[in-house]
C-alpha atoms as a PDB file:
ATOM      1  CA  UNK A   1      13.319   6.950 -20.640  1.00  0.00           C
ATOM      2  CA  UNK A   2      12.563  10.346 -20.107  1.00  0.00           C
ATOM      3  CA  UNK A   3      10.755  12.426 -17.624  1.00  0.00           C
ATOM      4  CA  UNK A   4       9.846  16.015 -19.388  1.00  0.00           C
ATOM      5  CA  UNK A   5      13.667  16.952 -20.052  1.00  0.00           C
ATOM      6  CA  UNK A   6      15.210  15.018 -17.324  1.00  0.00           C
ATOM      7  CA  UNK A   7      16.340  11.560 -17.620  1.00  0.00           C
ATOM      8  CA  UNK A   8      14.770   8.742 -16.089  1.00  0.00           C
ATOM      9  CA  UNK A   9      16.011   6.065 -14.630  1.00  0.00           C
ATOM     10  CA  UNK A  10      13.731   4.177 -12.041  1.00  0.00           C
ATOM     11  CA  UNK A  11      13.165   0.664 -11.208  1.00  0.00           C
ATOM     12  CA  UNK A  12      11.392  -1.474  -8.369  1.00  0.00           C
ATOM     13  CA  UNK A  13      11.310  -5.353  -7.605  1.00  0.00           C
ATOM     14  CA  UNK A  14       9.118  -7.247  -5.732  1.00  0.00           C
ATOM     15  CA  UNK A  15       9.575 -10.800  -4.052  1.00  0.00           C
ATOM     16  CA  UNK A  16       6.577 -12.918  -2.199  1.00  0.00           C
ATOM     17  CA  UNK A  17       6.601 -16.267  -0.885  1.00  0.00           C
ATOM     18  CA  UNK A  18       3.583 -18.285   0.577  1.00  0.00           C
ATOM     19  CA  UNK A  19       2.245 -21.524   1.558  1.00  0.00           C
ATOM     20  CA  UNK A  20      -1.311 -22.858   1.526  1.00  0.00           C
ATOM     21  CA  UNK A  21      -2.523 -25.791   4.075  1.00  0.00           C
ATOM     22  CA  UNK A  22      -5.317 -27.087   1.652  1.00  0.00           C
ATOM     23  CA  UNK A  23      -5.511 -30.255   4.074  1.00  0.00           C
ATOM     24  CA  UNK A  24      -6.010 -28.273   7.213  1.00  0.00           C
ATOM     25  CA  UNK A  25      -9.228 -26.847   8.515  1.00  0.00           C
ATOM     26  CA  UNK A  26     -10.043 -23.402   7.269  1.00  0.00           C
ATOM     27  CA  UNK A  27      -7.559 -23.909   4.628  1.00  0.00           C
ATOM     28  CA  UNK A  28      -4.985 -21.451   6.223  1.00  0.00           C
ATOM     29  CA  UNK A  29      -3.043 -19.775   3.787  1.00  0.00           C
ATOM     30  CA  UNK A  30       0.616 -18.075   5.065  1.00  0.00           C
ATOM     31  CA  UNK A  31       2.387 -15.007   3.172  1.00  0.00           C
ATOM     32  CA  UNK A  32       5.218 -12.711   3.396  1.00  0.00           C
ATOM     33  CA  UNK A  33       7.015 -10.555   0.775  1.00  0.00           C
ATOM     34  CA  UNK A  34       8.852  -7.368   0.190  1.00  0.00           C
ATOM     35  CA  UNK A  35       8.422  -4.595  -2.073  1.00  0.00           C
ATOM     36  CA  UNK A  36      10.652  -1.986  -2.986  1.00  0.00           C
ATOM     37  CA  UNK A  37      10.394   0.982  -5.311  1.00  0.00           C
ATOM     38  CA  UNK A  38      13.037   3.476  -5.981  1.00  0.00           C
ATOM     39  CA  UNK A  39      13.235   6.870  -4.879  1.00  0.00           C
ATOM     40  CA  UNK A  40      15.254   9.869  -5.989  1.00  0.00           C
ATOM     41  CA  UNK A  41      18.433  10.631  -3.876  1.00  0.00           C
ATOM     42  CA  UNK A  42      19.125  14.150  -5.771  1.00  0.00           C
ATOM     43  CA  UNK A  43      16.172  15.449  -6.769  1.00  0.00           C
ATOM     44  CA  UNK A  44      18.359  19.067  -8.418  1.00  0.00           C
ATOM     45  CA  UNK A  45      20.172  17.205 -10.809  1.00  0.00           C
ATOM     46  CA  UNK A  46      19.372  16.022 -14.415  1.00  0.00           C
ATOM     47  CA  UNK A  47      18.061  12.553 -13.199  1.00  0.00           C
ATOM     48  CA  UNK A  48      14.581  11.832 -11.975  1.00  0.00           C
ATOM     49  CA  UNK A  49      14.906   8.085 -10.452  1.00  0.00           C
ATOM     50  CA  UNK A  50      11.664   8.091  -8.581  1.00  0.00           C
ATOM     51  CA  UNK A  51       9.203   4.755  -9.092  1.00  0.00           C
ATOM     52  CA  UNK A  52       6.126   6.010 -10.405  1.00  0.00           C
ATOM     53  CA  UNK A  53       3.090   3.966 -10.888  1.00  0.00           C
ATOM     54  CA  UNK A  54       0.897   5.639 -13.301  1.00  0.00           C
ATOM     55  CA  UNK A  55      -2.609   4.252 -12.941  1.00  0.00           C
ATOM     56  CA  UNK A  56      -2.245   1.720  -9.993  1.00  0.00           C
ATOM     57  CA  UNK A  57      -4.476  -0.600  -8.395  1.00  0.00           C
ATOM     58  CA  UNK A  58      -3.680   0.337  -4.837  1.00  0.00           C
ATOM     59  CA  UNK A  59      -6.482  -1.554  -3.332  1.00  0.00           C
ATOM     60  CA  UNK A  60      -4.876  -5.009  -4.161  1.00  0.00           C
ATOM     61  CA  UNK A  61      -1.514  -4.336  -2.518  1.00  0.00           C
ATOM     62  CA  UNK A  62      -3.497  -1.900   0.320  1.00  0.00           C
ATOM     63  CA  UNK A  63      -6.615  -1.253   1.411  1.00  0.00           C
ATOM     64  CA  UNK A  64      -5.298   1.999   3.675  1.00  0.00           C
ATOM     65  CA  UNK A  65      -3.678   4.134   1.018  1.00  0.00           C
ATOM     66  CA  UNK A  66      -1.647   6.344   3.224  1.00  0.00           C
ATOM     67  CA  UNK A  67       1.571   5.078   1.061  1.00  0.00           C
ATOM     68  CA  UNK A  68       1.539   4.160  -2.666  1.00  0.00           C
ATOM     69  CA  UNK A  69       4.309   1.652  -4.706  1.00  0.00           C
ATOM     70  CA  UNK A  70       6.463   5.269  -5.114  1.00  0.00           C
ATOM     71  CA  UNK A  71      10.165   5.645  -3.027  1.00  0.00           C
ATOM     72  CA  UNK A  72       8.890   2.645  -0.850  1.00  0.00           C
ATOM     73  CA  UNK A  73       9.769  -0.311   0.893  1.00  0.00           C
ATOM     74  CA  UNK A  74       6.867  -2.628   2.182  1.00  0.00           C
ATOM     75  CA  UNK A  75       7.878  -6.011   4.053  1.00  0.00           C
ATOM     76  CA  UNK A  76       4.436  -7.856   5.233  1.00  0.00           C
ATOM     77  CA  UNK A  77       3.450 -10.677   6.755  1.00  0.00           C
ATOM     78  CA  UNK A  78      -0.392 -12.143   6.182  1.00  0.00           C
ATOM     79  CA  UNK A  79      -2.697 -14.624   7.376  1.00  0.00           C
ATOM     80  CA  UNK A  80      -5.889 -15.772   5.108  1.00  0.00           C
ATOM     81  CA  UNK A  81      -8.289 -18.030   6.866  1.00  0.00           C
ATOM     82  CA  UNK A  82     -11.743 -19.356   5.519  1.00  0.00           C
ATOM     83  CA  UNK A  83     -13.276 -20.715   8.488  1.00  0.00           C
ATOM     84  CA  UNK A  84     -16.390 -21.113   6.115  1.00  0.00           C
ATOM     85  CA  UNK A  85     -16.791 -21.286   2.161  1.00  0.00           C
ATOM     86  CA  UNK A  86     -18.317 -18.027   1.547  1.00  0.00           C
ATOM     87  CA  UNK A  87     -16.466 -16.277   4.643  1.00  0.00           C
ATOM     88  CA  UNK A  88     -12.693 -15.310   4.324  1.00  0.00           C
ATOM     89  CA  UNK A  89     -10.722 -13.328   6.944  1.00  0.00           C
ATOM     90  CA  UNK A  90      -7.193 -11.584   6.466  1.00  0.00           C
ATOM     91  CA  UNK A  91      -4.650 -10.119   8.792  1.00  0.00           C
ATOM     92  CA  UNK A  92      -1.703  -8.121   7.455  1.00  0.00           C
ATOM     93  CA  UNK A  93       1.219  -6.570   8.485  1.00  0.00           C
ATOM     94  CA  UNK A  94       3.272  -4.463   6.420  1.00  0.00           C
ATOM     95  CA  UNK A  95       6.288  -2.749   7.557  1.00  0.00           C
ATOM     96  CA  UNK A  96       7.078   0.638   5.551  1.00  0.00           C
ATOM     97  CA  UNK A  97      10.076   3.002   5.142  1.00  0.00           C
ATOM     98  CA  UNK A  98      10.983   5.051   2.670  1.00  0.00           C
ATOM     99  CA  UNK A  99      13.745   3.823   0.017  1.00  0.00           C
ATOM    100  CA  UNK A 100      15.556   7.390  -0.280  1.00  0.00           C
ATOM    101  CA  UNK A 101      15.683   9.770   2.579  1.00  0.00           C
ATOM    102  CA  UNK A 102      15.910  12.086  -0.129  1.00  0.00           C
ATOM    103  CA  UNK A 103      12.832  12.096  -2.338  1.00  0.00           C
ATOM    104  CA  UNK A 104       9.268  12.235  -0.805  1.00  0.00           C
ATOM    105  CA  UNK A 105       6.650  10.316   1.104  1.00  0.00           C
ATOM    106  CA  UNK A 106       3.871   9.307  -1.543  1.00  0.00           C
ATOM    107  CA  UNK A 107       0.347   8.882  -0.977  1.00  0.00           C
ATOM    108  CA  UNK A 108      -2.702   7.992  -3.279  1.00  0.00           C
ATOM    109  CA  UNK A 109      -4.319   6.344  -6.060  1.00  0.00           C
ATOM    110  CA  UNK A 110      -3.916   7.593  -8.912  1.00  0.00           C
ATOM    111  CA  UNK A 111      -6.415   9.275 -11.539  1.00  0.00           C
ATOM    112  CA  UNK A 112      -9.504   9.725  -9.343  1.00  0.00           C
ATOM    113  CA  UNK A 113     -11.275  12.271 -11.105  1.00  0.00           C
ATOM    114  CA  UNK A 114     -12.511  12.205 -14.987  1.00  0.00           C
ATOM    115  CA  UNK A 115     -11.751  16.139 -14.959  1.00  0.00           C
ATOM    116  CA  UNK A 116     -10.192  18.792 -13.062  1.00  0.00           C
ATOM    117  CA  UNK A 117      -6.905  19.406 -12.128  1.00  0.00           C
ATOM    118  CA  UNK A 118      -6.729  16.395  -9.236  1.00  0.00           C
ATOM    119  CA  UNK A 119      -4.860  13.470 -10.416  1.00  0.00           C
ATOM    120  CA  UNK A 120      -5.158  11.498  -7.050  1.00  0.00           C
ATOM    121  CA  UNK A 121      -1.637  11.430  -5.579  1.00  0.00           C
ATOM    122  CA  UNK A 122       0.061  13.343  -2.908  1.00  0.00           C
ATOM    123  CA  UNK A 123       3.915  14.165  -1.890  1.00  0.00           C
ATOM    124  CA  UNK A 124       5.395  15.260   1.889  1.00  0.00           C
ATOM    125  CA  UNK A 125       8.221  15.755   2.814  1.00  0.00           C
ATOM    126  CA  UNK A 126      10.542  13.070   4.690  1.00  0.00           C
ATOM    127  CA  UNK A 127      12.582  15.743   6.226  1.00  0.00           C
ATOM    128  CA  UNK A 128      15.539  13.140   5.923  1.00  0.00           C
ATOM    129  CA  UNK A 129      14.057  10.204   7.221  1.00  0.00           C
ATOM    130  CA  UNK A 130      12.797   6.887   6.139  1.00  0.00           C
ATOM    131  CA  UNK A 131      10.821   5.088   8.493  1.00  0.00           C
ATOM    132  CA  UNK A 132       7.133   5.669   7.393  1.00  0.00           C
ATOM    133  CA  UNK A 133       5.486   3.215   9.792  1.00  0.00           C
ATOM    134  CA  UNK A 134       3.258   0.036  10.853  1.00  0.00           C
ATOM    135  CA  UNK A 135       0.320  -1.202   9.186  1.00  0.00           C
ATOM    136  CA  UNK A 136      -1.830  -3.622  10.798  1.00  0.00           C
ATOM    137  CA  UNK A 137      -5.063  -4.289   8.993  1.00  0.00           C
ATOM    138  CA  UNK A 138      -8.282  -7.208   9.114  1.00  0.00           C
ATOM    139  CA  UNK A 139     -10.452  -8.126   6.215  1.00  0.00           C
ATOM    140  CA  UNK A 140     -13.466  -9.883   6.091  1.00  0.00           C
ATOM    141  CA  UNK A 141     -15.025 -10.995   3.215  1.00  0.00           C
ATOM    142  CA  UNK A 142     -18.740 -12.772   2.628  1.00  0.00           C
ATOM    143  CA  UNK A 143     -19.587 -13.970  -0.672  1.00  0.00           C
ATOM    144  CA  UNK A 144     -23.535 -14.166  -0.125  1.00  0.00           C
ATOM    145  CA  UNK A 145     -24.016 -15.676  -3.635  1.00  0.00           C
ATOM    146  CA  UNK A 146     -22.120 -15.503  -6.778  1.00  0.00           C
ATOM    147  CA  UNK A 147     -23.551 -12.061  -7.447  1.00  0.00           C
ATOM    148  CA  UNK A 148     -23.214 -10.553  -4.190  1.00  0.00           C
ATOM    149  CA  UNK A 149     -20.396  -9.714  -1.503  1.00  0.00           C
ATOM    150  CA  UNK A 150     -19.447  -7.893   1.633  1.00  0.00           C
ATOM    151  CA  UNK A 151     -16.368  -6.765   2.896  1.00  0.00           C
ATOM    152  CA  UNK A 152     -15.839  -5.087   6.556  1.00  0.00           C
ATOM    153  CA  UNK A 153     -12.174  -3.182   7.037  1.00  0.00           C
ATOM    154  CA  UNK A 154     -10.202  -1.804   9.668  1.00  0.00           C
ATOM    155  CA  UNK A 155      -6.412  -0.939   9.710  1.00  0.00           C
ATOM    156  CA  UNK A 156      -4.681   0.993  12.155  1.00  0.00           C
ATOM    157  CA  UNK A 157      -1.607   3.196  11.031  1.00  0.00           C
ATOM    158  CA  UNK A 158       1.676   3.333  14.145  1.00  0.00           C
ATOM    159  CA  UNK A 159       3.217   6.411  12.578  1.00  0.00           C
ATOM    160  CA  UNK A 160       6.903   6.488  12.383  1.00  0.00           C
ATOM    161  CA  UNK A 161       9.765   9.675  12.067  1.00  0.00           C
ATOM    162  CA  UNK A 162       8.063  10.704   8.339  1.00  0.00           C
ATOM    163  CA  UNK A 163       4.483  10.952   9.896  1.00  0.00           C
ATOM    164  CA  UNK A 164       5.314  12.320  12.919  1.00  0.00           C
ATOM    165  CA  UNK A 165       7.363  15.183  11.025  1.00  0.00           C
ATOM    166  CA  UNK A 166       4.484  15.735   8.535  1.00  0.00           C
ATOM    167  CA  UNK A 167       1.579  15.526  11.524  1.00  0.00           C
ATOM    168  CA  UNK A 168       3.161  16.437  14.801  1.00  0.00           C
ATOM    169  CA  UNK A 169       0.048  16.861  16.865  1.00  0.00           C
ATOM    170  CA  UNK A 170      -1.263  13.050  15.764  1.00  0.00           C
ATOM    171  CA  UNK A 171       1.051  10.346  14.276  1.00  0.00           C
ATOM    172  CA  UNK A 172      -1.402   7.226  14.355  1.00  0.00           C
ATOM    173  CA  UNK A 173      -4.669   6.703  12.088  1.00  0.00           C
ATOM    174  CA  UNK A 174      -7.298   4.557  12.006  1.00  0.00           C
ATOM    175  CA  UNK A 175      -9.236   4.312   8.716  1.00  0.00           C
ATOM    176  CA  UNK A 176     -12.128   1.619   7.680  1.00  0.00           C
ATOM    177  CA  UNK A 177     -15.264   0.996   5.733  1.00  0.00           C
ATOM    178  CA  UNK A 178     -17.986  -1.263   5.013  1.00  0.00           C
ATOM    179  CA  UNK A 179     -18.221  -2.289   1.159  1.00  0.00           C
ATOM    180  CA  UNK A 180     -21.191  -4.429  -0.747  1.00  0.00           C
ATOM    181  CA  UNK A 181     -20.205  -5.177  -4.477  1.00  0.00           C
ATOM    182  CA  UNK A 182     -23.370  -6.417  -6.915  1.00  0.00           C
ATOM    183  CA  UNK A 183     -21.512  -8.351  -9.746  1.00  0.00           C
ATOM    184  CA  UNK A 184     -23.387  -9.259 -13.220  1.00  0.00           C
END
């Protein structure tokens, strides 16, 4: 297609594999996958080849959104345990680079505002490198009826090369929240 009067040729793929012990206590359920987006290795010439996601649900891919699905590559590894019916927990661990050294570090959602000029996302530079960094997050989830949840987060953020370049004086982050959803 086209992006304004550049060509644009982008792409991304995405491969996951899991296994659920339905017999087992707790009913552990095992995942890993990788996803990866492509980024633009020339960004002066007539092609723009950067991924972009144009009105994502970040939340179901990451709850810490420090790095979107744009010039990305996310290898994880999860754990989902329900030690009781209404009670789930999660562990993840994604591992993130950048796919091109060349193009930028994206961060954000999205459209986030219904006007003004925000549209929710968010480029740095990589100053040439790729590594982004470590996410290690925990979820827990309480259904208290089928109307009514909770959800407790916490992920913690081992900044790599990119981050450190972009935030010299503090590379890590911790980010978390407390949500309760009415549904009807």
């Amino acid at each position: 297609g086209d992006w304004g009067d550049l060509d644009h040729n982008a792409w991304a793929g995405t491969v996951e594999i899991g296994y659920q012990f339905s017999a087992c206590p707790w009913t552990p359920w095992l995942r890993a996958g990788y996803f990866i987006s492509s980024g633009d290795d020339d960004p002066t010439d007539d092609n723009h080849e950067t991924f972009y996601q144009l009105l994502p649900t970040v939340r179901k891919y990451a709850l810490f959104p420090f790095f979107n699905q744009m010039n990305n590559e996310d290898a994880f590894v999860q754990a989902v345990v329900k030690p009781l019916p209404r009670l789930s927990l999660r562990a993840d661990i994604h591992f993130l680079q950048l796919q091109e050294t060349n193009d930028r570090w994206y961060m954000g959602a999205g459209a986030t505002r219904e006007r003004g000029t925000i549209f929710g996302y968010q480029g740095r530079p990589s100053f040439g490198d790729k590594e982004l960094g470590t996410l290690a997050d925990i979820t827990m989830s309480y259904f208290f009826n089928q109307y009514f949840s909770g959800l407790i987060y916490f992920g913690h953020v081992f900044g790599e090369e990119v981050i450190k370049n972009n935030y010299p004086q503090g590379d890590d982050a911790n980010f978390g929240y407390i949500e309760l959803s009415l549904t009807f």
